[in-house]
PDB file of N, CA and C in Angstrom:
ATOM      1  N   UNK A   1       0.849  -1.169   0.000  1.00  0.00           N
ATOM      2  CA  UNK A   1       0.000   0.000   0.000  1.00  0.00           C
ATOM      3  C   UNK A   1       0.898   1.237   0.000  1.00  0.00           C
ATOM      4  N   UNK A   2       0.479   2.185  -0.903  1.00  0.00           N
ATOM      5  CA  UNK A   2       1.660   3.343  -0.804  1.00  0.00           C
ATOM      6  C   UNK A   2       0.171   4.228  -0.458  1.00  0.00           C
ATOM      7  N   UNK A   3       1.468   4.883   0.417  1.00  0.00           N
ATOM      8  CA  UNK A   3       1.065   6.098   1.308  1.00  0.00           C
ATOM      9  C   UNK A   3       0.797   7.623   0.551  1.00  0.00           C
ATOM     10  N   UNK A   4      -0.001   8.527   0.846  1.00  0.00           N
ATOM     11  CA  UNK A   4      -0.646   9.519  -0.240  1.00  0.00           C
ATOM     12  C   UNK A   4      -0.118  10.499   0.908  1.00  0.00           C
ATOM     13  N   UNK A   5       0.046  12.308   0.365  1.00  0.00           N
ATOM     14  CA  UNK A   5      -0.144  13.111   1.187  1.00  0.00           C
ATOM     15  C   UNK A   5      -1.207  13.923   1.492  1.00  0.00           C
ATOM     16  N   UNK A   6      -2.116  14.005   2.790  1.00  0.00           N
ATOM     17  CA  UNK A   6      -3.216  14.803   3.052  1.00  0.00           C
ATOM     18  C   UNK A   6      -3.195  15.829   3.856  1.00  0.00           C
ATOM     19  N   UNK A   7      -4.086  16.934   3.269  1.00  0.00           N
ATOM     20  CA  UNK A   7      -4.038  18.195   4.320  1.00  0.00           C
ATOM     21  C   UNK A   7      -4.810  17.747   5.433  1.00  0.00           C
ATOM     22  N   UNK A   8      -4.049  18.085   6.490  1.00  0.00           N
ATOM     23  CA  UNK A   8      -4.169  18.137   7.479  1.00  0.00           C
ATOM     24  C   UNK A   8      -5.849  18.862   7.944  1.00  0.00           C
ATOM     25  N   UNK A   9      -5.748  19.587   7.111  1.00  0.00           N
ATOM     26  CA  UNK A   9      -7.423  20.506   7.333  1.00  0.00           C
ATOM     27  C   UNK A   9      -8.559  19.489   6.415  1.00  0.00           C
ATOM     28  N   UNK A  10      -8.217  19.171   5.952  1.00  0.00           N
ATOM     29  CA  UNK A  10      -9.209  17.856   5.149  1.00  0.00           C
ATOM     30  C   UNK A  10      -9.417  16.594   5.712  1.00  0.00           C
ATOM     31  N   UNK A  11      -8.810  16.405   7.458  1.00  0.00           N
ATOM     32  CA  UNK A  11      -8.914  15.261   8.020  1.00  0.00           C
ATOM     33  C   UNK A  11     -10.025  15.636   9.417  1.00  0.00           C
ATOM     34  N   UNK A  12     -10.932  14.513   9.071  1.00  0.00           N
ATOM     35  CA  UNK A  12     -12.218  14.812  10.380  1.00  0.00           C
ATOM     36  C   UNK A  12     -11.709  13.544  11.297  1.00  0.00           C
ATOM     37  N   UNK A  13     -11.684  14.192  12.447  1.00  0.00           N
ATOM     38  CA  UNK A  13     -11.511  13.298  13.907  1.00  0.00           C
ATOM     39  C   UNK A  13     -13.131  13.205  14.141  1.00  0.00           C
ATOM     40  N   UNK A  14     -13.279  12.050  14.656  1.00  0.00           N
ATOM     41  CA  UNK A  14     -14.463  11.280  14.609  1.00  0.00           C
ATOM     42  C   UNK A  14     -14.567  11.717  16.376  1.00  0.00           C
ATOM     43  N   UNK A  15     -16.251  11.586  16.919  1.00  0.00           N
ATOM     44  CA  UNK A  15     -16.164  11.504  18.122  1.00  0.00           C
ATOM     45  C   UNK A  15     -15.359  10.547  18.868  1.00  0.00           C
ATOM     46  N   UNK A  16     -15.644   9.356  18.148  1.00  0.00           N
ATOM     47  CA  UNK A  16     -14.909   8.737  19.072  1.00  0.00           C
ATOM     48  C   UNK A  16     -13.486   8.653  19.408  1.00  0.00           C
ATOM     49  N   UNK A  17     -12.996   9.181  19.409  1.00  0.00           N
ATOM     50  CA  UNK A  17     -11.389   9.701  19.400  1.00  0.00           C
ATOM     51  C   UNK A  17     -10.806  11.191  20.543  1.00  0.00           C
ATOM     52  N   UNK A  18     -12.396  11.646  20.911  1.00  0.00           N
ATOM     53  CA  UNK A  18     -12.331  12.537  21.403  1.00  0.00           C
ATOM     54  C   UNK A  18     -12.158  11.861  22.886  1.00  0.00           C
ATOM     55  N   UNK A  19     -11.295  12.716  23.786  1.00  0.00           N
ATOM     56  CA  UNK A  19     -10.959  12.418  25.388  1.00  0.00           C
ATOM     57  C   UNK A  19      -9.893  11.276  25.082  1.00  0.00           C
ATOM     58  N   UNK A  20      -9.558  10.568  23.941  1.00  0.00           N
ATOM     59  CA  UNK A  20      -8.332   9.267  23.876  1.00  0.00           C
ATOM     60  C   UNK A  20      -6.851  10.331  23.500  1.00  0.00           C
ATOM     61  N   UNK A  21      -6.909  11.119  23.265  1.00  0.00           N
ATOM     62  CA  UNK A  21      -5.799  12.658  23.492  1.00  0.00           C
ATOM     63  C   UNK A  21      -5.235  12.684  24.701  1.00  0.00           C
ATOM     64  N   UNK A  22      -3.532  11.767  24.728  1.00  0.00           N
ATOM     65  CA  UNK A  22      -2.441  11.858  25.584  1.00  0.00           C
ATOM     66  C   UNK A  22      -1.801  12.684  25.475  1.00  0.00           C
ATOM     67  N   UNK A  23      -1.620  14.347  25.744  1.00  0.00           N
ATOM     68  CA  UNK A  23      -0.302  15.368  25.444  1.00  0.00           C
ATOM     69  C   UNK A  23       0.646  14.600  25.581  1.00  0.00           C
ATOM     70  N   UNK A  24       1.318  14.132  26.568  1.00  0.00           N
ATOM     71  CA  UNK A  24       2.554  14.110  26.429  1.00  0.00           C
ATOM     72  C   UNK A  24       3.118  12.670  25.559  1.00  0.00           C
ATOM     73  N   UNK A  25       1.793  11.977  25.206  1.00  0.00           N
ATOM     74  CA  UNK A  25       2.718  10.927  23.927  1.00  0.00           C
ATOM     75  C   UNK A  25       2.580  11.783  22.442  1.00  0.00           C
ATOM     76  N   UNK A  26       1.824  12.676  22.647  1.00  0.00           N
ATOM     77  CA  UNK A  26       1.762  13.387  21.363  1.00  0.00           C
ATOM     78  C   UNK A  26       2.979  14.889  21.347  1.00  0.00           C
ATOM     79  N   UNK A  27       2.844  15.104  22.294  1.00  0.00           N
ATOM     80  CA  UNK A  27       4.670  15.639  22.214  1.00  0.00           C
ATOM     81  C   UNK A  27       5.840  15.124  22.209  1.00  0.00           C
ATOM     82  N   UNK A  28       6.093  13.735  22.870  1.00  0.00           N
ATOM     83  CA  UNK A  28       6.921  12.338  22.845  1.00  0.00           C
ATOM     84  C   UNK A  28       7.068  12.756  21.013  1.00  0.00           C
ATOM     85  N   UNK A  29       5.639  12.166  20.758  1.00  0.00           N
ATOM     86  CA  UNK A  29       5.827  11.844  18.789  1.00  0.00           C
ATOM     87  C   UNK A  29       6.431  13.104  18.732  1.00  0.00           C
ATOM     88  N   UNK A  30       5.996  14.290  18.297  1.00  0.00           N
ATOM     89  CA  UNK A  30       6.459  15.375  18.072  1.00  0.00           C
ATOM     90  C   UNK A  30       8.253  15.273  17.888  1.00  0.00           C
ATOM     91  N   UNK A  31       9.028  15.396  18.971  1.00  0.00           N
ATOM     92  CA  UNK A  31       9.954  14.911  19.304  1.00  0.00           C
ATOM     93  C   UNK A  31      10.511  13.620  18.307  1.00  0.00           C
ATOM     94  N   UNK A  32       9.941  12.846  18.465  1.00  0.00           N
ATOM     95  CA  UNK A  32      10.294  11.763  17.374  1.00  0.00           C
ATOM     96  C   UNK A  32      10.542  11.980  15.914  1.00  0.00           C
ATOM     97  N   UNK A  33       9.348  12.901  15.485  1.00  0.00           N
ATOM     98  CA  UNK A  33       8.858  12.983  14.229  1.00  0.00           C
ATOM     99  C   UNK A  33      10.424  13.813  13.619  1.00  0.00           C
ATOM    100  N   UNK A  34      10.476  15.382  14.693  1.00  0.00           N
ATOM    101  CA  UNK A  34      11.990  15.919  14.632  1.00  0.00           C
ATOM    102  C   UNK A  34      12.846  15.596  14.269  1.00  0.00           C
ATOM    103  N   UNK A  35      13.282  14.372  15.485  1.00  0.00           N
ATOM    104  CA  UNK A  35      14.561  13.501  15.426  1.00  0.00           C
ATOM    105  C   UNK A  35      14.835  12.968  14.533  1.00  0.00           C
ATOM    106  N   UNK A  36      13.692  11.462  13.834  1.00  0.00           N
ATOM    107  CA  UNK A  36      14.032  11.057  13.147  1.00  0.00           C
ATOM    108  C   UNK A  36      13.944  11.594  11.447  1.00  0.00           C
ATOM    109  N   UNK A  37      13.912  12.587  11.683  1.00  0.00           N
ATOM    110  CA  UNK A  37      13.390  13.411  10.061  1.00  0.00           C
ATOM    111  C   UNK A  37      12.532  12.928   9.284  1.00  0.00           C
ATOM    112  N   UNK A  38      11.072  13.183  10.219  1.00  0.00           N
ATOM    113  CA  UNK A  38       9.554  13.225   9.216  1.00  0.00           C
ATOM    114  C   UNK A  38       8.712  11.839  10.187  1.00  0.00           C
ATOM    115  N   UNK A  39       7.678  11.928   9.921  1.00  0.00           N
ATOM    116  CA  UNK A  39       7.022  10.701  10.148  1.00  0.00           C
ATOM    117  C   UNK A  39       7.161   9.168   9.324  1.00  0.00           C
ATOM    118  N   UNK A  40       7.399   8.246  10.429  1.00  0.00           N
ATOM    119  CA  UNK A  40       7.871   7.064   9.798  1.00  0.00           C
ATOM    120  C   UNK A  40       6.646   5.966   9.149  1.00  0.00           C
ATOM    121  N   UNK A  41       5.128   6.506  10.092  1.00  0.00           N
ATOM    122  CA  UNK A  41       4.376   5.039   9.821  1.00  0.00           C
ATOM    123  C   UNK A  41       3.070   6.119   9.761  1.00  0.00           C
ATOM    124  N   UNK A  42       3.102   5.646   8.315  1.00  0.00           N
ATOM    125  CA  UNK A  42       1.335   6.798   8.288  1.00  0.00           C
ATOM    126  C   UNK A  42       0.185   6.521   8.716  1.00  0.00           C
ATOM    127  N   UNK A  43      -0.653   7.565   8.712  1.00  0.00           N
ATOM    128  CA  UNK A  43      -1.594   7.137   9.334  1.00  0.00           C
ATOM    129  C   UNK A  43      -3.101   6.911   8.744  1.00  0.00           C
ATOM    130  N   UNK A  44      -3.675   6.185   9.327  1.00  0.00           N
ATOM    131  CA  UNK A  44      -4.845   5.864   8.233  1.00  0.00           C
ATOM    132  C   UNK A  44      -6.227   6.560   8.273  1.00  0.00           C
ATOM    133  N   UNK A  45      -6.391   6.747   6.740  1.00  0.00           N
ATOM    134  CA  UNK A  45      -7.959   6.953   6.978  1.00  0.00           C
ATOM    135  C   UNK A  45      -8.611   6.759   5.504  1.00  0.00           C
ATOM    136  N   UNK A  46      -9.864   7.361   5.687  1.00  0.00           N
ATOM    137  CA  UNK A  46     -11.489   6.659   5.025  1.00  0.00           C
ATOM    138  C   UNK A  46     -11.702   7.871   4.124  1.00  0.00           C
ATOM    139  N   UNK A  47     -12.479   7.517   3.043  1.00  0.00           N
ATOM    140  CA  UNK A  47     -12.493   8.632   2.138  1.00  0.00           C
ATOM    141  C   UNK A  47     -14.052   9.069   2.512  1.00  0.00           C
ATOM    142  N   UNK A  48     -14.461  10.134   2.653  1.00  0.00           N
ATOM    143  CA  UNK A  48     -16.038  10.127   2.819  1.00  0.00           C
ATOM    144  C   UNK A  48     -16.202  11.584   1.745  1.00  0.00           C
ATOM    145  N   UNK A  49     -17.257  10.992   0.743  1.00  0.00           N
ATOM    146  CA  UNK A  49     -17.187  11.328  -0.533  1.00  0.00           C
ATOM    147  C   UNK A  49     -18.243  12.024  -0.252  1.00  0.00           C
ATOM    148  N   UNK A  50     -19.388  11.996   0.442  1.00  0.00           N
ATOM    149  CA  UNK A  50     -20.498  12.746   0.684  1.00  0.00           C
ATOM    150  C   UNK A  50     -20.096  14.538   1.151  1.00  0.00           C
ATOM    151  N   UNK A  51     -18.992  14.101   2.757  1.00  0.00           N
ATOM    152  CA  UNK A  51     -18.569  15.732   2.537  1.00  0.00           C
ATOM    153  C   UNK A  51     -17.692  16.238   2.271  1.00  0.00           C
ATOM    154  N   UNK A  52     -16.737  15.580   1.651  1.00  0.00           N
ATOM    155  CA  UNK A  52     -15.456  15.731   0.225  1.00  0.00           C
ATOM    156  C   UNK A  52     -14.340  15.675   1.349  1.00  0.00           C
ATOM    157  N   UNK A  53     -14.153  15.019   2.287  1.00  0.00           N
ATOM    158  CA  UNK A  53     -13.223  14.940   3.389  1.00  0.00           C
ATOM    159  C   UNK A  53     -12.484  13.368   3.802  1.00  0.00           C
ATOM    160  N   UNK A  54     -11.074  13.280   4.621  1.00  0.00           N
ATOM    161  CA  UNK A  54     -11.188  12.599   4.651  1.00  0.00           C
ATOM    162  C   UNK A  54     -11.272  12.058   6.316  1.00  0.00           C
ATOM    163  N   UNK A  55     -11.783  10.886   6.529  1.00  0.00           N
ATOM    164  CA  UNK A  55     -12.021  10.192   8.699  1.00  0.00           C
ATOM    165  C   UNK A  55     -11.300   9.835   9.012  1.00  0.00           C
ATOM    166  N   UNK A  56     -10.235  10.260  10.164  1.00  0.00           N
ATOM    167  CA  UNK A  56      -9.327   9.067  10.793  1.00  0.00           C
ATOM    168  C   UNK A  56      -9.880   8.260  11.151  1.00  0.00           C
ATOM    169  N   UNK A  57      -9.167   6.806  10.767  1.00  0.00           N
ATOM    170  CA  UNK A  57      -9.028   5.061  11.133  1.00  0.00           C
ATOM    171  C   UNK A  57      -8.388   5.112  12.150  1.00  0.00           C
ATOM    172  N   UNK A  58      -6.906   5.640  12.396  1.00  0.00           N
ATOM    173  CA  UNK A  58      -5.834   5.377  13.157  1.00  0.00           C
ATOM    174  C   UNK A  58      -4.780   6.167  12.993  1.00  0.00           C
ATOM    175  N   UNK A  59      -4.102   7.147  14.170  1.00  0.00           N
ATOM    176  CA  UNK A  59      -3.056   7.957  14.071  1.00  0.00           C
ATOM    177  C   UNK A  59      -2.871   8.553  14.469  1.00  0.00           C
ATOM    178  N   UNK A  60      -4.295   8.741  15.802  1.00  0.00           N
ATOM    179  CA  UNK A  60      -4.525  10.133  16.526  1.00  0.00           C
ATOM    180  C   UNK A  60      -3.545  11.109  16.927  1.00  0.00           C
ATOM    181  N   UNK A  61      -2.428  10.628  17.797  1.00  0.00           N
ATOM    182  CA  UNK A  61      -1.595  10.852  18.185  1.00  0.00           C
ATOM    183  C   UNK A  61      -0.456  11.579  17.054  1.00  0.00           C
ATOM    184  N   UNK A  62      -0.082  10.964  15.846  1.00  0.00           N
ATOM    185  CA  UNK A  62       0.589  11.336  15.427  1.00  0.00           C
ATOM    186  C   UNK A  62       0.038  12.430  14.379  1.00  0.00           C
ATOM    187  N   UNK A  63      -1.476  12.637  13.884  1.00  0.00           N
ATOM    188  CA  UNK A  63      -1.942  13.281  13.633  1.00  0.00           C
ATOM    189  C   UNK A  63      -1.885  14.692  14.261  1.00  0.00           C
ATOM    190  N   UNK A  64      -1.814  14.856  15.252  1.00  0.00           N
ATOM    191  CA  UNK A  64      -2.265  15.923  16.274  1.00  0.00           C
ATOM    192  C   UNK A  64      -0.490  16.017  16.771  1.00  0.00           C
ATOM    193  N   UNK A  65       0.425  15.289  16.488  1.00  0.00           N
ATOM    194  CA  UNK A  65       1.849  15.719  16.475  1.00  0.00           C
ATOM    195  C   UNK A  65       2.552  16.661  15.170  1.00  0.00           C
ATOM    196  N   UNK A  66       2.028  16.088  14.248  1.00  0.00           N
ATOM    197  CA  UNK A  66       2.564  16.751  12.836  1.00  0.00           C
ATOM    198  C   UNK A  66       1.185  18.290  13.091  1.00  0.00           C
ATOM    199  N   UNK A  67       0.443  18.172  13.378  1.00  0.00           N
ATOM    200  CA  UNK A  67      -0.198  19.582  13.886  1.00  0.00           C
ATOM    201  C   UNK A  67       0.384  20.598  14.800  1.00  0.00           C
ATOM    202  N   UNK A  68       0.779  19.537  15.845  1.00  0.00           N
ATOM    203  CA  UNK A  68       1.225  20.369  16.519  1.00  0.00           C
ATOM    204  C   UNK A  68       3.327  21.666  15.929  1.00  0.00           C
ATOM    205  N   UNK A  69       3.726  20.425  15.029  1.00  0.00           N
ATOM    206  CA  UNK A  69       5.155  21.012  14.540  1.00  0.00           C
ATOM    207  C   UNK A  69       4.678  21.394  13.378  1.00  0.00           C
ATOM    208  N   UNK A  70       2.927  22.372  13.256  1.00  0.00           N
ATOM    209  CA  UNK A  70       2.997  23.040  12.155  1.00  0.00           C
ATOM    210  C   UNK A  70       2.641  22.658  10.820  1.00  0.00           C
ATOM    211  N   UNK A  71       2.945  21.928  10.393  1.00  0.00           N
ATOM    212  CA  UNK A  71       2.515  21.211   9.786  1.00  0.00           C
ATOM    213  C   UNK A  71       1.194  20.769   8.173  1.00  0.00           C
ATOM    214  N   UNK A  72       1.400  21.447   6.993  1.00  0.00           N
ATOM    215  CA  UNK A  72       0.346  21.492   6.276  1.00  0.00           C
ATOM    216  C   UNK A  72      -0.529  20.119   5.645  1.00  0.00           C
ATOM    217  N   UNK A  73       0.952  18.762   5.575  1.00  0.00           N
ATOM    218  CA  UNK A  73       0.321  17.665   5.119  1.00  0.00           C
ATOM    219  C   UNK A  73       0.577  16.228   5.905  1.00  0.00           C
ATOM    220  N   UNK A  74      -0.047  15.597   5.391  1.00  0.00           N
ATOM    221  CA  UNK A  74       0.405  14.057   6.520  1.00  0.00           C
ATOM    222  C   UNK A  74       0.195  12.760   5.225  1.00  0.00           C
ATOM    223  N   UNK A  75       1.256  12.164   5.813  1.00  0.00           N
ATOM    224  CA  UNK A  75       0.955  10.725   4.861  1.00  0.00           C
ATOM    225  C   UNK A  75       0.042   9.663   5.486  1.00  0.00           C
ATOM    226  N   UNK A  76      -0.547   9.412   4.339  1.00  0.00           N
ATOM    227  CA  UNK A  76      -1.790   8.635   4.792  1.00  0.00           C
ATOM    228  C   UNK A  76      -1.644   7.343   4.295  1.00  0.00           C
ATOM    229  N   UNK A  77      -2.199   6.486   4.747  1.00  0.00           N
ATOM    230  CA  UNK A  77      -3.083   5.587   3.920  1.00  0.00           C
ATOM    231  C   UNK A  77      -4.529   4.912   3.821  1.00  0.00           C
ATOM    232  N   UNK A  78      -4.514   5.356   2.328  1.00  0.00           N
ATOM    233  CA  UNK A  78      -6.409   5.394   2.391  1.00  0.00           C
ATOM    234  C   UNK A  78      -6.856   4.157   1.929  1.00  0.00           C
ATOM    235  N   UNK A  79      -7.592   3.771   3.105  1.00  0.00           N
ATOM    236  CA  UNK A  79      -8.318   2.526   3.346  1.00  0.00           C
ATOM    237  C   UNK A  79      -9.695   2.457   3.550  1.00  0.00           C
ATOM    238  N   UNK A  80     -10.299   1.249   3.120  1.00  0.00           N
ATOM    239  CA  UNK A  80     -12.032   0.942   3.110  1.00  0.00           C
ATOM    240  C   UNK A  80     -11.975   0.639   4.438  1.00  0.00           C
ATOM    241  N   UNK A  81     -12.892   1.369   5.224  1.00  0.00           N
ATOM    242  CA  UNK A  81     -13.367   1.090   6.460  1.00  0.00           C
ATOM    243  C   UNK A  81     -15.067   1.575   6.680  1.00  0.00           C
ATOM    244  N   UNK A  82     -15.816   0.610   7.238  1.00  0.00           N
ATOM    245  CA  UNK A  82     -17.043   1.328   7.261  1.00  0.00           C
ATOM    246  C   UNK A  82     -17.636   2.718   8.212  1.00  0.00           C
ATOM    247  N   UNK A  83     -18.517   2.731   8.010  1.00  0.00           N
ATOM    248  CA  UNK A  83     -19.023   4.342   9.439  1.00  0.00           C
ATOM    249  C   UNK A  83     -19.388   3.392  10.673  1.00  0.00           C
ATOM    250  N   UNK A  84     -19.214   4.450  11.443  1.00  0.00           N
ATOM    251  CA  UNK A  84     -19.483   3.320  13.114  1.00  0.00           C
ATOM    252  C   UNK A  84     -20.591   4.069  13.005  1.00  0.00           C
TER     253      UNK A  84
END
């Protein structure tokens, strides 16, 4: 599976993801992302064609790290997953 780049503003966090937000593993990543120059393991999500956007699957953390260092795009990978 090759990995695509997405704006960061084109990615919807789902409720359920909301309150699972660790600062300090998402500054940990941050830190990581730095060190090792860029993000190593992308993160996934769902295409939802209805409101031209795309859902995190999985990545929260590192999602909300490459946000936090600024950040305009993220590598993804876009996968079939259904709506909860």
């Amino acid at each position: 599976m090759k990995a695509i780049p997405v704006k960061l503003a084109e990615i919807y966090v789902p409720a359920k993801f909301k309150g699972t937000l660790d600062e300090a593993k998402t500054a940990a990543l941050a830190d990581e992302i730095v060190g090792d120059g860029g993000l190593k393991v992308p993160i996934q999500v769902r295409r939802d064609e209805a409101q031209k956007r795309y859902v995190l699957v999985a990545g929260l953390h590192r999602l909300e790290a490459m946000r936090a260092l600024g950040e305009a795009t993220i590598a993804c990978y876009i996968v079939a997953a259904r709506k909860f």
